[in-house]
Protein backbone atom coordinates (compact mmCIF):
# COMPACT_ATOMS: atom_id res chain seq x y z
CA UNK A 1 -67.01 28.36 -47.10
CA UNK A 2 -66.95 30.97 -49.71
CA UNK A 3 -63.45 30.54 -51.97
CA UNK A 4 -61.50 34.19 -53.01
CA UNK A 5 -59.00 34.60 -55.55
CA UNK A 6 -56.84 37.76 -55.13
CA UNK A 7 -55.00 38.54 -58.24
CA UNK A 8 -51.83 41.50 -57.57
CA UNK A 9 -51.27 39.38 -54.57
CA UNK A 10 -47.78 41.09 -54.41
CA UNK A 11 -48.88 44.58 -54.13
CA UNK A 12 -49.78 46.86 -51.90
CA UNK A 13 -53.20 45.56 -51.62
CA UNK A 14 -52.86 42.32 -52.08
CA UNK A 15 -50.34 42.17 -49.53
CA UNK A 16 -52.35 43.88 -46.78
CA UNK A 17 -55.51 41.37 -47.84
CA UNK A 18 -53.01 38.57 -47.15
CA UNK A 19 -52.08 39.84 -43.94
CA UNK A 20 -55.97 40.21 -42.46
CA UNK A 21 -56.44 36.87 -43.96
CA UNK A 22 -56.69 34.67 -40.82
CA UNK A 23 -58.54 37.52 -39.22
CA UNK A 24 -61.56 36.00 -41.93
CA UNK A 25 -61.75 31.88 -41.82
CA UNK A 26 -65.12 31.86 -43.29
CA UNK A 27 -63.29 32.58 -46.73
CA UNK A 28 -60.86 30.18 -48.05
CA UNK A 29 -58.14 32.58 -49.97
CA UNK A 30 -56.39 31.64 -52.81
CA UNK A 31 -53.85 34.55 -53.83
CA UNK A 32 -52.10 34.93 -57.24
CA UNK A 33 -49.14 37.34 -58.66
CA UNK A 34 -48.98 38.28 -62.24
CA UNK A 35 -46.27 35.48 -62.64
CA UNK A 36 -48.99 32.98 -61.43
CA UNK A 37 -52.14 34.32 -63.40
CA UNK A 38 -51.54 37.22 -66.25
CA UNK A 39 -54.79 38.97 -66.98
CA UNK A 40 -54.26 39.77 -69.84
CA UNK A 41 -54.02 36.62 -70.90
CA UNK A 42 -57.39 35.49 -70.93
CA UNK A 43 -56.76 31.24 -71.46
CA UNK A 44 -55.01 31.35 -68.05
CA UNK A 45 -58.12 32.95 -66.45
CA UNK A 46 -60.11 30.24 -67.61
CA UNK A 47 -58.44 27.86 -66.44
CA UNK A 48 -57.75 29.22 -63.26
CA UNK A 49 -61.35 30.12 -62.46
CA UNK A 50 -62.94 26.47 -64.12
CA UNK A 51 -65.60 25.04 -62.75
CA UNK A 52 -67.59 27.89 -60.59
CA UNK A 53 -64.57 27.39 -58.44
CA UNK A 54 -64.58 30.92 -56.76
CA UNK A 55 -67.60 32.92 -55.23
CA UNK A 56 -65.60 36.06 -55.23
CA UNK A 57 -62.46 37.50 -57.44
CA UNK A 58 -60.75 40.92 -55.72
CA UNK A 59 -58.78 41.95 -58.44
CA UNK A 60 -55.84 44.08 -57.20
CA UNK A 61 -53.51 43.10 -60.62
CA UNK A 62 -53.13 46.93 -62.34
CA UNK A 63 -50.59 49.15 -64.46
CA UNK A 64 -50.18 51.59 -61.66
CA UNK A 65 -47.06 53.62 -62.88
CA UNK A 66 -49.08 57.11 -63.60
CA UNK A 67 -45.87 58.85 -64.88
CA UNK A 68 -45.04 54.93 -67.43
CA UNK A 69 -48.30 55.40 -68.23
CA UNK A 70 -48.22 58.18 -70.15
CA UNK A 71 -44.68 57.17 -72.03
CA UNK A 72 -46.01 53.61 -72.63
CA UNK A 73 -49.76 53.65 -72.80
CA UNK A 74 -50.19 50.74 -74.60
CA UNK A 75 -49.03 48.74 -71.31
CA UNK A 76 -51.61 50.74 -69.45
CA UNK A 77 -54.65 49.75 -71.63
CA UNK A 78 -53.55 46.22 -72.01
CA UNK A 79 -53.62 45.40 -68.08
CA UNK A 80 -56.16 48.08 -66.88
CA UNK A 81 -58.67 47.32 -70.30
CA UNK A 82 -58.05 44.64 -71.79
CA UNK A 83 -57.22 42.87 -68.65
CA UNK A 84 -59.89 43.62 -66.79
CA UNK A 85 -62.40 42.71 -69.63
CA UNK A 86 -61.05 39.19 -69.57
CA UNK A 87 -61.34 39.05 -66.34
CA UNK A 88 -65.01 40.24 -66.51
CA UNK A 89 -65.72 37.90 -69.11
CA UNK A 90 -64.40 34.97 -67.43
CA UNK A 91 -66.18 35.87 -63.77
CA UNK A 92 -69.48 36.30 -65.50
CA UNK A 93 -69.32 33.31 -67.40
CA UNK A 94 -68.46 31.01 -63.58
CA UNK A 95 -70.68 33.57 -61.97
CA UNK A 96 -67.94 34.95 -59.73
CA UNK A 97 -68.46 38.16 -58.53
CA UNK A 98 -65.97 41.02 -59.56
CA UNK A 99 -64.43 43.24 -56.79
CA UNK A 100 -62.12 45.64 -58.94
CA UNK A 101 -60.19 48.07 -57.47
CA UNK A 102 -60.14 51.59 -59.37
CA UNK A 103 -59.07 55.17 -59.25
CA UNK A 104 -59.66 58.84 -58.52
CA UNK A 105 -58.07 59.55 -61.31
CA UNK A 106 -60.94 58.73 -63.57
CA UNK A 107 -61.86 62.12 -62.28
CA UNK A 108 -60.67 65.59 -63.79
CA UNK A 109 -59.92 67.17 -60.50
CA UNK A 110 -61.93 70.72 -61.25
CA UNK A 111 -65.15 69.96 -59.54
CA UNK A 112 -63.76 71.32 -56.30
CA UNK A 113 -65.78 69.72 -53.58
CA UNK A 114 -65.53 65.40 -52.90
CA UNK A 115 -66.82 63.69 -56.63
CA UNK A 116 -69.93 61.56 -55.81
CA UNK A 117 -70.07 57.50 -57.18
CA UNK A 118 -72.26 59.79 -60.08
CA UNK A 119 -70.30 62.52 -60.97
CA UNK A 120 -68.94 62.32 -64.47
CA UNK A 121 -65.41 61.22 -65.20
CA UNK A 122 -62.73 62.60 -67.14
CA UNK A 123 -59.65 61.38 -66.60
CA UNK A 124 -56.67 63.38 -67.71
CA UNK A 125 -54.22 61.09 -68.21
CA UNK A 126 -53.28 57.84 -69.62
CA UNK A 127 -53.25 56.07 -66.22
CA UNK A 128 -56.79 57.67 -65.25
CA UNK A 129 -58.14 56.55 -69.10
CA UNK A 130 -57.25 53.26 -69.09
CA UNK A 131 -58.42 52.81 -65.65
CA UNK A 132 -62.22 54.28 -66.45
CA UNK A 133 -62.54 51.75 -69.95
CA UNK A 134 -61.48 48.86 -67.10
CA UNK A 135 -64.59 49.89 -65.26
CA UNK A 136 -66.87 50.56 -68.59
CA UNK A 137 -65.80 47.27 -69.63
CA UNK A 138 -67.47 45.78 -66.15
CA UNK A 139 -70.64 47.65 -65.91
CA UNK A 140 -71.15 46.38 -70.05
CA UNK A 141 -70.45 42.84 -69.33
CA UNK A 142 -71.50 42.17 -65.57
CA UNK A 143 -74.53 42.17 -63.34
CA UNK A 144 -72.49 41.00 -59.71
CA UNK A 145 -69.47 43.06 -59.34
CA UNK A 146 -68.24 45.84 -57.01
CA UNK A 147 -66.21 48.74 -58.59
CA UNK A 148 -64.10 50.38 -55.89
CA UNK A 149 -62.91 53.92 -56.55
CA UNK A 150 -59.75 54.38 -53.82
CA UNK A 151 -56.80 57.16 -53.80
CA UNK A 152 -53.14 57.79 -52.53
CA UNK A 153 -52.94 54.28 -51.05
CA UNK A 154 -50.15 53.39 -48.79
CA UNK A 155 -49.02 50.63 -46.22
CA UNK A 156 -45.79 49.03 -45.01
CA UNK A 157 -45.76 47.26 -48.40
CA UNK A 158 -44.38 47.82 -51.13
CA UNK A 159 -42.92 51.57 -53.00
CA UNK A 160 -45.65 54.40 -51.81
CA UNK A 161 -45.57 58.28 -50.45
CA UNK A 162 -45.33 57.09 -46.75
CA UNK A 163 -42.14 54.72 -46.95
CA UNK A 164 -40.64 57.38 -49.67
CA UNK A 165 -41.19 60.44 -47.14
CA UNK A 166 -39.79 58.22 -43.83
CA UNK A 167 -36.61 57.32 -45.41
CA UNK A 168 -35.84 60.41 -46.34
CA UNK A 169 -36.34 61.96 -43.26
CA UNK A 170 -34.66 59.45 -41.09
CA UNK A 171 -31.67 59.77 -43.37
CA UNK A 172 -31.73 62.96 -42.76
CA UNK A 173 -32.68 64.36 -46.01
CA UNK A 174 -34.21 68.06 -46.62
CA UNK A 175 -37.81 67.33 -47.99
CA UNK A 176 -39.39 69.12 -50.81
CA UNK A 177 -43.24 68.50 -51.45
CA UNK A 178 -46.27 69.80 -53.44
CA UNK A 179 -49.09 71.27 -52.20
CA UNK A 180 -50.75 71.93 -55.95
CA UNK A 181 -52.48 68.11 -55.26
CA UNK A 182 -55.67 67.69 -52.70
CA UNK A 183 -57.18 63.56 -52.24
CA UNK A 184 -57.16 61.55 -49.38
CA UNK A 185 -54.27 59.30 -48.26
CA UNK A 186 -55.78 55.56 -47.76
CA UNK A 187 -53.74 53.04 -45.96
CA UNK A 188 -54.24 50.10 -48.09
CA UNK A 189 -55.11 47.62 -44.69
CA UNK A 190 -58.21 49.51 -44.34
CA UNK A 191 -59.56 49.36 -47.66
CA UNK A 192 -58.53 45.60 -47.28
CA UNK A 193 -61.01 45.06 -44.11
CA UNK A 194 -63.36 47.34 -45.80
CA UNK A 195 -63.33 45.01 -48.95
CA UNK A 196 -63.42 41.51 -46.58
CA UNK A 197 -66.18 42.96 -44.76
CA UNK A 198 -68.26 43.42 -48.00
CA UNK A 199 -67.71 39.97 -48.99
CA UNK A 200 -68.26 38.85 -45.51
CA UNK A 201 -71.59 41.34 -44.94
CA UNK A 202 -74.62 41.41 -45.57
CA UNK A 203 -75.13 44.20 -47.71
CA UNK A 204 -74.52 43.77 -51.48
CA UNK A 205 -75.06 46.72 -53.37
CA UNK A 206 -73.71 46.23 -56.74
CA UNK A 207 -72.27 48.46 -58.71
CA UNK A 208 -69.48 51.66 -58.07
CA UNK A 209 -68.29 52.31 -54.24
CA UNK A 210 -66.50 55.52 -52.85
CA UNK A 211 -63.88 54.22 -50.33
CA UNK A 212 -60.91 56.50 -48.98
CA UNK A 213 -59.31 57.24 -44.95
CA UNK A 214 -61.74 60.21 -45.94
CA UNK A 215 -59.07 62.88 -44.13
CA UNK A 216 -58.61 65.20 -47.29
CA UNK A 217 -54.93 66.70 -47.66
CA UNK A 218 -51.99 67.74 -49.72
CA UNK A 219 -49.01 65.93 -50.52
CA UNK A 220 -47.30 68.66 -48.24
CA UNK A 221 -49.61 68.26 -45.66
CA UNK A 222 -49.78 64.52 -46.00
CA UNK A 223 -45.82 64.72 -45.80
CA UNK A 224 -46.27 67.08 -42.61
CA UNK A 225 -48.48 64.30 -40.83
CA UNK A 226 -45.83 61.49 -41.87
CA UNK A 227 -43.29 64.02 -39.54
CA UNK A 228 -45.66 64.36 -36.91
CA UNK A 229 -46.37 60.66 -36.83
CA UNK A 230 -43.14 59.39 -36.08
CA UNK A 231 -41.63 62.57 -33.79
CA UNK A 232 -39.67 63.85 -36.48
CA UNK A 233 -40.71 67.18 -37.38
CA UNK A 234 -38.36 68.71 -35.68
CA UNK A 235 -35.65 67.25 -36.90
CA UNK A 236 -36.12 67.90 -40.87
CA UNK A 237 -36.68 70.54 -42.77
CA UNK A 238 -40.15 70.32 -45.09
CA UNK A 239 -40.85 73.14 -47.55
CA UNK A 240 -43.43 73.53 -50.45
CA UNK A 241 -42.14 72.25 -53.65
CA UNK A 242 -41.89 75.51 -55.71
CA UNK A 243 -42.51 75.05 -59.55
CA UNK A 244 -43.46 71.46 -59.79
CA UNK A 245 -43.75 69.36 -62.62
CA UNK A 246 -44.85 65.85 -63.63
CA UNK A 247 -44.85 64.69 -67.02
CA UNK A 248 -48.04 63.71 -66.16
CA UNK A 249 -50.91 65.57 -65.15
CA UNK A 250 -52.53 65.45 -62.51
CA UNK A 251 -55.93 66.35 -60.81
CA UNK A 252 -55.50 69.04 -58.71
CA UNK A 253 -58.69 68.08 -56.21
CA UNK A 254 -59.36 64.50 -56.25
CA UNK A 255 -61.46 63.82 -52.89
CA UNK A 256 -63.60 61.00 -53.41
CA UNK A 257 -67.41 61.20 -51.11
CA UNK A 258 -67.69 58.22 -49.34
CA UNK A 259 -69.78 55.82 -51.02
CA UNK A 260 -69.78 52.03 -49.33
């Protein structure tokens, strides 16, 4: 039986891994918060990944507060850098094999048409910089590892887009959304499976991995589906956000090509 540590077991993802858990009993899970294993402290990795005790590590632990980020960078780097790097360290030295979850916000967002696993980055923004040195750190220090570019995930867990949207609406509230942002809404159980199934397959090819619900929309049209999904377009009103701003920025096209 193959033994998996999930760090960010309390978020989005590491919630949704948690619940397919069962579905996989040829893995024996062990899952962690950030109370039970900091990464960024790298003493507490050691000790928790001694003695080759884990085939696999899916690292889900991240600074993923893209408007914090750019406010408070430092926290940024020192959980989606220098974290990661610890844990890279650590998982080479037990030869555990890295599944890291990253962004597609290490990409600009001018290209226009869905960014390939080789297309270069250029992240503009603090969340999408410290995210890309987490993954240079990996390909410098590791041989077995799986990079896993995602975007706009979302799930019954946790704060995200989709539970935002339907409590507005079912409150009532007028919705106002932007349409200046194009990716590709992933509900974080799928990108679970699609990570179990990699451990579980037979197919390991190393290295940087495209995966997304592929469907490419706006924030206004994602908003539009969330409506349409649960019969209640026709009883709010959604309009284009006129004029908006984040004090981040953000790419304006960030469709990832499917890459497994």
């Amino acid at each position: 039986m193959k033994s998996v540590l999930v760090t960010g077991a309390n978020g989005q993802l590491g919630q949704s891994i948690q619940k397919l858990a069962s579905d996989y009993p040829q893995l024996n899970f062990v899952f962690v918060s950030s109370i039970d294993l900091d990464i960024t402290d790298i003493d507490s990795i050691e000790k928790r990944l001694s003695n080759r005790a884990f085939k696999y590590c899916i690292n889900c632990a991240a600074y993923t507060d893209v408007e914090n980020s750019e406010k408070e960078p430092e926290k940024a780097f020192k959980v989606n850098s220098e974290g990661v790097n610890n844990l890279a360290l650590v998982c080479k030295e037990q030869e555990t094999v890295l599944i890291h979850i990253s962004t597609d916000y290490v990409f600009d967002g001018e290209k226009g048409t869905p960014y390939e696993v080789s297309d270069p980055t250029n992240p503009i923004n603090v969340y999408g910089a410290s995210k890309l040195m987490g993954e240079r750190h990996i390909e410098e220090i590791m041989d077995a590892y799986f990079i896993i570019r995602t975007s706009w995930l979302y799930s019954e867990f946790g704060k995200n887009f989709y539970k935002i949207i339907l409590q507005k609406a079912r409150e009532g509230a007028n919705l106002s959304v932007t349409d200046d942002q194009i990716g590709c809404p992933t509900h974080a159980g799928n990108l679970a499976k699609h990570v179990l199934d990699l451990i579980t397959g037979e197919n390991k090819s190393y290295g940087i991995h495209h995966f997304t619900d592929e469907e490419s929309l706006s924030w206004y049209g994602f908003a539009k589906k969330i409506l349409r999904e649960n019969n209640l377009s026709d009883k709010v009103k959604l309009e284009k956000a006129k004029n908006y701003r984040t004090f981040a920025k953000r790419p304006a096209y960030s469709v990832l090509a499917m890459h497994t």
